[in-house]
C-alpha atoms as a PDB file:
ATOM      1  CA  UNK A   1      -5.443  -1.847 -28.853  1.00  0.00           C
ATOM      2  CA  UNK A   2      -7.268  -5.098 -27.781  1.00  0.00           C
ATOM      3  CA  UNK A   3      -9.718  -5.171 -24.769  1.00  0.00           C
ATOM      4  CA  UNK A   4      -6.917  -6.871 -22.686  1.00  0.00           C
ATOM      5  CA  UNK A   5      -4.573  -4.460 -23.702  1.00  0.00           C
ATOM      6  CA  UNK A   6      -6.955  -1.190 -22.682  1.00  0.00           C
ATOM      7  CA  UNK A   7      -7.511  -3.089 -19.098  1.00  0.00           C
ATOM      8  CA  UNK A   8      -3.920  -3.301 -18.295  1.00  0.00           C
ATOM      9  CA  UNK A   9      -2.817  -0.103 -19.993  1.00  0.00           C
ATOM     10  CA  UNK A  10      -3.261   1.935 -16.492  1.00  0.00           C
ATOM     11  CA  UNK A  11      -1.916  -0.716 -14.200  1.00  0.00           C
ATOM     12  CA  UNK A  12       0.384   1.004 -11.909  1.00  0.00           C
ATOM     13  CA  UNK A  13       3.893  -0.255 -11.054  1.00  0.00           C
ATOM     14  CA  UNK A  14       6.409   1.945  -8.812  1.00  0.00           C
ATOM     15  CA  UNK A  15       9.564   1.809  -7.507  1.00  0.00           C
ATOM     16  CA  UNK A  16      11.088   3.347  -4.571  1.00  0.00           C
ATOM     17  CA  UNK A  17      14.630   3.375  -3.568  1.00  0.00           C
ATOM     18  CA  UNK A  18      14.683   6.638  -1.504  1.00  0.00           C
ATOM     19  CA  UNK A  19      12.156   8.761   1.120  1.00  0.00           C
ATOM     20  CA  UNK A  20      10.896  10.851  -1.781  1.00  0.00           C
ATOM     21  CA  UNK A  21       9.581   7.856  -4.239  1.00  0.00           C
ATOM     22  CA  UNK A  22       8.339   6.047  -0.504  1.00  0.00           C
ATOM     23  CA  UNK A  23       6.298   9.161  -0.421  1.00  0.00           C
ATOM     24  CA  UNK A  24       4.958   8.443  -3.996  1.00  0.00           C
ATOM     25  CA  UNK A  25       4.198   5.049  -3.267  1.00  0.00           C
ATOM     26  CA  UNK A  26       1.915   5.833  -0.178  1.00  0.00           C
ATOM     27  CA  UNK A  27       0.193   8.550  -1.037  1.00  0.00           C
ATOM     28  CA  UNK A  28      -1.155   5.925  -3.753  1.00  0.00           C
ATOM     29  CA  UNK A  29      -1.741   3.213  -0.850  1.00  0.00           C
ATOM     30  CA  UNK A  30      -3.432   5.845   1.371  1.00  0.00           C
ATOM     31  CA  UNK A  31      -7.072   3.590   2.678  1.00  0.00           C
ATOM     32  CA  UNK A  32      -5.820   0.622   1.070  1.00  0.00           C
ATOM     33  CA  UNK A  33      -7.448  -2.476   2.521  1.00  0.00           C
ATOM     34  CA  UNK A  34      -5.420  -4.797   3.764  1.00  0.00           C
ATOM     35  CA  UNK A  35      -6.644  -8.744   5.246  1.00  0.00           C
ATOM     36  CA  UNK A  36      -3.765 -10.026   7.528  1.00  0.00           C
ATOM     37  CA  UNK A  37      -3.353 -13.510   6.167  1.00  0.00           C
ATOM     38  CA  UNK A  38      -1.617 -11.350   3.046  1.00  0.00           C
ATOM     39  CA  UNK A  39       1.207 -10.505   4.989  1.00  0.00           C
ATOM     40  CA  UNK A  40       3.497 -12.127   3.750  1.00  0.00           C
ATOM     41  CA  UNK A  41       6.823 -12.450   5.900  1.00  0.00           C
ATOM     42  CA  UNK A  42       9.934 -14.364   4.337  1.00  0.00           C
ATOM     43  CA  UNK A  43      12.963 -14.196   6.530  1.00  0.00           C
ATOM     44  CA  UNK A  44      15.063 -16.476   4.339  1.00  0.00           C
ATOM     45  CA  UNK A  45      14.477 -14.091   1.365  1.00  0.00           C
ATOM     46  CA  UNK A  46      15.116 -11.287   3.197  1.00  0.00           C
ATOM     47  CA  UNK A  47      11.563 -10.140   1.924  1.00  0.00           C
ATOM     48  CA  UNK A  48       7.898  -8.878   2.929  1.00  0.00           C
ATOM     49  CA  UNK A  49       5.041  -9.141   0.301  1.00  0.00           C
ATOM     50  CA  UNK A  50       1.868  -7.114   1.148  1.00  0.00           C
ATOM     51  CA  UNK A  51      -1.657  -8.104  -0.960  1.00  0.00           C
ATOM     52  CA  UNK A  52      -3.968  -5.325  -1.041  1.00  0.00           C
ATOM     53  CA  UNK A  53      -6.758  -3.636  -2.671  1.00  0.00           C
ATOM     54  CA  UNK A  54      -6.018  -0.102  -2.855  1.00  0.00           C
ATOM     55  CA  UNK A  55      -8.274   2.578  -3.479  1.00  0.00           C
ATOM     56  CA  UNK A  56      -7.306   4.664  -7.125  1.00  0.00           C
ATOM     57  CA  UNK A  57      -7.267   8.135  -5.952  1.00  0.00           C
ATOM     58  CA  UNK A  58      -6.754   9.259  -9.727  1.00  0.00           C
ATOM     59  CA  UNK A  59     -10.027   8.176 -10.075  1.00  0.00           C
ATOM     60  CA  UNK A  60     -10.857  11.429  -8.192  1.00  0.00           C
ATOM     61  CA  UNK A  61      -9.598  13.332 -11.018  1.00  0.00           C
ATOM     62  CA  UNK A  62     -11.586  15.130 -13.685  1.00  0.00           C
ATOM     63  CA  UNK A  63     -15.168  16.284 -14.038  1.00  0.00           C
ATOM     64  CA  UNK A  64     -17.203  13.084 -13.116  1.00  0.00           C
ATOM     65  CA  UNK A  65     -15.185  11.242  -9.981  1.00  0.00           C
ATOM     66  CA  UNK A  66     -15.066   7.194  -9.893  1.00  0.00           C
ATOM     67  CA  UNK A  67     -14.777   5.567  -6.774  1.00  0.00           C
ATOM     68  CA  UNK A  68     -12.685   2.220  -7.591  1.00  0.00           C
ATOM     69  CA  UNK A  69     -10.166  -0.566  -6.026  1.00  0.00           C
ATOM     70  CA  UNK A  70      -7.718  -2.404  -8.057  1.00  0.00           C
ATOM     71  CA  UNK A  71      -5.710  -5.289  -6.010  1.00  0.00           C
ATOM     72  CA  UNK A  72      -1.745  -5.063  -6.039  1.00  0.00           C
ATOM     73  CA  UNK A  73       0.851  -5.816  -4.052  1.00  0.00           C
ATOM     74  CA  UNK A  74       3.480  -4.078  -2.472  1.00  0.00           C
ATOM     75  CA  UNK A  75       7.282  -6.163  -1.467  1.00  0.00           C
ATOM     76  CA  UNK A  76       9.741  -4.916   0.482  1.00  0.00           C
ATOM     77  CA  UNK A  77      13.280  -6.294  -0.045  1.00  0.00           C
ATOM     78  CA  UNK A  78      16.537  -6.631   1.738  1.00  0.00           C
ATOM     79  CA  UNK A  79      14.198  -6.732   4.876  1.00  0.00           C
ATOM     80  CA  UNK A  80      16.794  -7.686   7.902  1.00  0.00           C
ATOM     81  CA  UNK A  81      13.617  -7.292  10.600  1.00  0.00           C
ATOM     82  CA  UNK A  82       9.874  -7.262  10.820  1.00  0.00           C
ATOM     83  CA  UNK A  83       7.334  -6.333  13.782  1.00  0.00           C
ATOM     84  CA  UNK A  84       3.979  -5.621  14.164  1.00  0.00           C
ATOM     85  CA  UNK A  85       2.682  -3.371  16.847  1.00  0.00           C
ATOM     86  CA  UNK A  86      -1.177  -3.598  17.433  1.00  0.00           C
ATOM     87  CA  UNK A  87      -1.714  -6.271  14.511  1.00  0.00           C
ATOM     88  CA  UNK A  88      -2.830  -9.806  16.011  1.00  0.00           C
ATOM     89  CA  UNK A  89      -1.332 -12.067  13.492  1.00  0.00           C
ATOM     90  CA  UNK A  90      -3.527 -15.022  14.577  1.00  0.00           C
ATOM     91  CA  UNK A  91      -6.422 -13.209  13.432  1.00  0.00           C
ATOM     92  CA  UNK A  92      -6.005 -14.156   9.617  1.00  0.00           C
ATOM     93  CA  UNK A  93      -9.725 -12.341   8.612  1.00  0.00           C
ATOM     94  CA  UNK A  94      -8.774  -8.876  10.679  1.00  0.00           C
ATOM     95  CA  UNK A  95      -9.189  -5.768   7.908  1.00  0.00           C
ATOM     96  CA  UNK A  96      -6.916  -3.254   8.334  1.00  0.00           C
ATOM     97  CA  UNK A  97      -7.010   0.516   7.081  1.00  0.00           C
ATOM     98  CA  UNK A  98      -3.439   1.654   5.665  1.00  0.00           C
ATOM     99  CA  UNK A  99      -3.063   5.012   6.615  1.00  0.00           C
ATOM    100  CA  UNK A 100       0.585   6.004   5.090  1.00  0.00           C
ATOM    101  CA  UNK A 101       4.639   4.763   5.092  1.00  0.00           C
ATOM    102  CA  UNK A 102       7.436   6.549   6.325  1.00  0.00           C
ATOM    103  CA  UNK A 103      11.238   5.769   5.809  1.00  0.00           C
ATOM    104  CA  UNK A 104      13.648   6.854   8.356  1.00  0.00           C
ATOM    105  CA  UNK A 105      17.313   6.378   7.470  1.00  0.00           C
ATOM    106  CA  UNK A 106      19.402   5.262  10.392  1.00  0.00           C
ATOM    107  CA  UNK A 107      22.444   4.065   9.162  1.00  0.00           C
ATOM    108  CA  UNK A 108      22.820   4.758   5.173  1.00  0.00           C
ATOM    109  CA  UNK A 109      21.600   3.662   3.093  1.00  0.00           C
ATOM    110  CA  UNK A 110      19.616   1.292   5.772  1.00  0.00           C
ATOM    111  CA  UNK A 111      17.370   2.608   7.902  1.00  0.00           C
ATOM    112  CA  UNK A 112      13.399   1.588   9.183  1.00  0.00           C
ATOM    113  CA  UNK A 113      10.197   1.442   7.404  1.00  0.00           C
ATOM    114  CA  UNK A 114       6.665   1.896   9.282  1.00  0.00           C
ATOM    115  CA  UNK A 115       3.447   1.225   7.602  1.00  0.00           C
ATOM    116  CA  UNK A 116       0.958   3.131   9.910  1.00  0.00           C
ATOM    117  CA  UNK A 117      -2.835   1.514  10.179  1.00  0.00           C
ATOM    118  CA  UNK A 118      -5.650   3.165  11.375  1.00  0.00           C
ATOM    119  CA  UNK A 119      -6.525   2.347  15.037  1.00  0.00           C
ATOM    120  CA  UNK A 120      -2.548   2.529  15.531  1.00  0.00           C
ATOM    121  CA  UNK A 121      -1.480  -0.814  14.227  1.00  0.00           C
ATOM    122  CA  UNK A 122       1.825  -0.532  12.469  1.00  0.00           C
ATOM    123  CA  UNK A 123       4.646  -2.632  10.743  1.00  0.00           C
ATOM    124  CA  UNK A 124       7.880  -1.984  11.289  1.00  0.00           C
ATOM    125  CA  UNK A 125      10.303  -3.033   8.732  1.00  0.00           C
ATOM    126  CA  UNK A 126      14.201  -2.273   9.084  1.00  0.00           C
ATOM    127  CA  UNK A 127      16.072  -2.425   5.793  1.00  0.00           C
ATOM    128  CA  UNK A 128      19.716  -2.518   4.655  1.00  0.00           C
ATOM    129  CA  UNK A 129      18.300  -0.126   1.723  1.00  0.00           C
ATOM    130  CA  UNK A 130      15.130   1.165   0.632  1.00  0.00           C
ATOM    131  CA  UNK A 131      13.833  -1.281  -1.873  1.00  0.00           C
ATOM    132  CA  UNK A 132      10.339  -1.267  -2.601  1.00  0.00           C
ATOM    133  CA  UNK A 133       7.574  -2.211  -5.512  1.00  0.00           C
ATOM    134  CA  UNK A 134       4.393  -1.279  -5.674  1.00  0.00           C
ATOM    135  CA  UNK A 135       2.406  -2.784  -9.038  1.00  0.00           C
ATOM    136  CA  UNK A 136      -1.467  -3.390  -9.559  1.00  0.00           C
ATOM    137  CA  UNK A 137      -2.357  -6.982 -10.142  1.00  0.00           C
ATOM    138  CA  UNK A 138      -5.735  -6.916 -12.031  1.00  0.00           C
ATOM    139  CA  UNK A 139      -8.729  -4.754 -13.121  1.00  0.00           C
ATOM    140  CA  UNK A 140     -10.615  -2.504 -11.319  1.00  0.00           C
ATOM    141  CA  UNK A 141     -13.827  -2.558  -9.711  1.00  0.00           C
ATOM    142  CA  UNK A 142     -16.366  -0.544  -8.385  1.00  0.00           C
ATOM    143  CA  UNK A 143     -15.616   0.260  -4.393  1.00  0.00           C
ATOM    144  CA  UNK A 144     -18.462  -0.010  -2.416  1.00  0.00           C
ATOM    145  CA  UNK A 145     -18.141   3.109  -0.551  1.00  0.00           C
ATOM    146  CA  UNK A 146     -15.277   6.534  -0.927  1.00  0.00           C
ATOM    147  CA  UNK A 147     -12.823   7.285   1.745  1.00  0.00           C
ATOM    148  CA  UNK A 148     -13.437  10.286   3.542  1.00  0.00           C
ATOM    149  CA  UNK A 149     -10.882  13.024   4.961  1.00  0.00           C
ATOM    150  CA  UNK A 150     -12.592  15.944   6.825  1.00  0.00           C
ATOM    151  CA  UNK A 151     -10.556  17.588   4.696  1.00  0.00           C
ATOM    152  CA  UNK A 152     -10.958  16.175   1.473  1.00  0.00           C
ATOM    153  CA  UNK A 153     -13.574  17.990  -1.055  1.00  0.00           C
ATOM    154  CA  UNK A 154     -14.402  14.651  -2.345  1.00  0.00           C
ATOM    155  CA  UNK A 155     -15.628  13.081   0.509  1.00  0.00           C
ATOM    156  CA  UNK A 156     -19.287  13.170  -0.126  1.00  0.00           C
ATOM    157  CA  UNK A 157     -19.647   9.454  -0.659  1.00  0.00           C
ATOM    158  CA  UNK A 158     -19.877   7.853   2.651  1.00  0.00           C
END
């Protein structure tokens, strides 16, 4: 295995096309870091592409913890409608804290998405059918600090 090959053997890449793989893919994007000028919203393609850099929580795994970020994206198709609650999108450079996503089905197989911020920003996203990708773009690096849950046993980095 070449050097290139051992970097981009762990990239992840999901799929979700119901609630259950939605829950998959956000409990991987829980405290991703997201700038809002990468919200990408394109009405004609019936699409939403999010650039982040999310925090690998299987780093947390096994006897010597890493604290990393990796940037990926996550795209959201057959989107037929997209708000923001609580998000200014004139303020390109504002960081925001993704907390988790929910699907609701309303009318099947349609139904809305919310991707909940911390501070109580959302995105609301409703969908003719859950269609979602989640893949890693790149290496990781080093994150400057570990998210911490009151809860969490691994929150001793602040």
């Amino acid at each position: 295995m070449t050097t290139l090959d051992m970097a981009t053997a762990d990239l992840l890449r999901l799929v979700a096309l119901d609630d259950e793989d939605l829950e998959v893919v956000s409990a991987h994007l829980q405290d991703a870091v997201v700038v809002v000028r990468d919200i990408i919203w394109l009405p004609a393609e019936k699409r939403l592409v999010i650039a982040l850099n999310r925090y690998d929580w299987l780093g947390q795994i096994g006897p010597t913890p890493v604290c990393r970020r990796r940037r990926a994206a996550l795209r959201f198709e057959r989107v037929e409608a997209f708000k923001a609650r609580d998000i200014d999108a004139g303020a390109k450079g504002e960081v925001l804290n993704l907390l988790a996503i929910e699907f609701a089905e309303t009318s099947p197989p349609g139904g809305s998405v919310v991707l909940n911020f911390s501070g109580g920003g959302a995105l609301r996203l409703e969908v003719e059918c859950l269609e979602a990708e989640l893949a890693d773009l790149g290496p990781e690096w080093a994150a400057a600090r570990c998210p911490g849950h009151p809860d969490d046993a691994v929150n001793n980095v602040a």
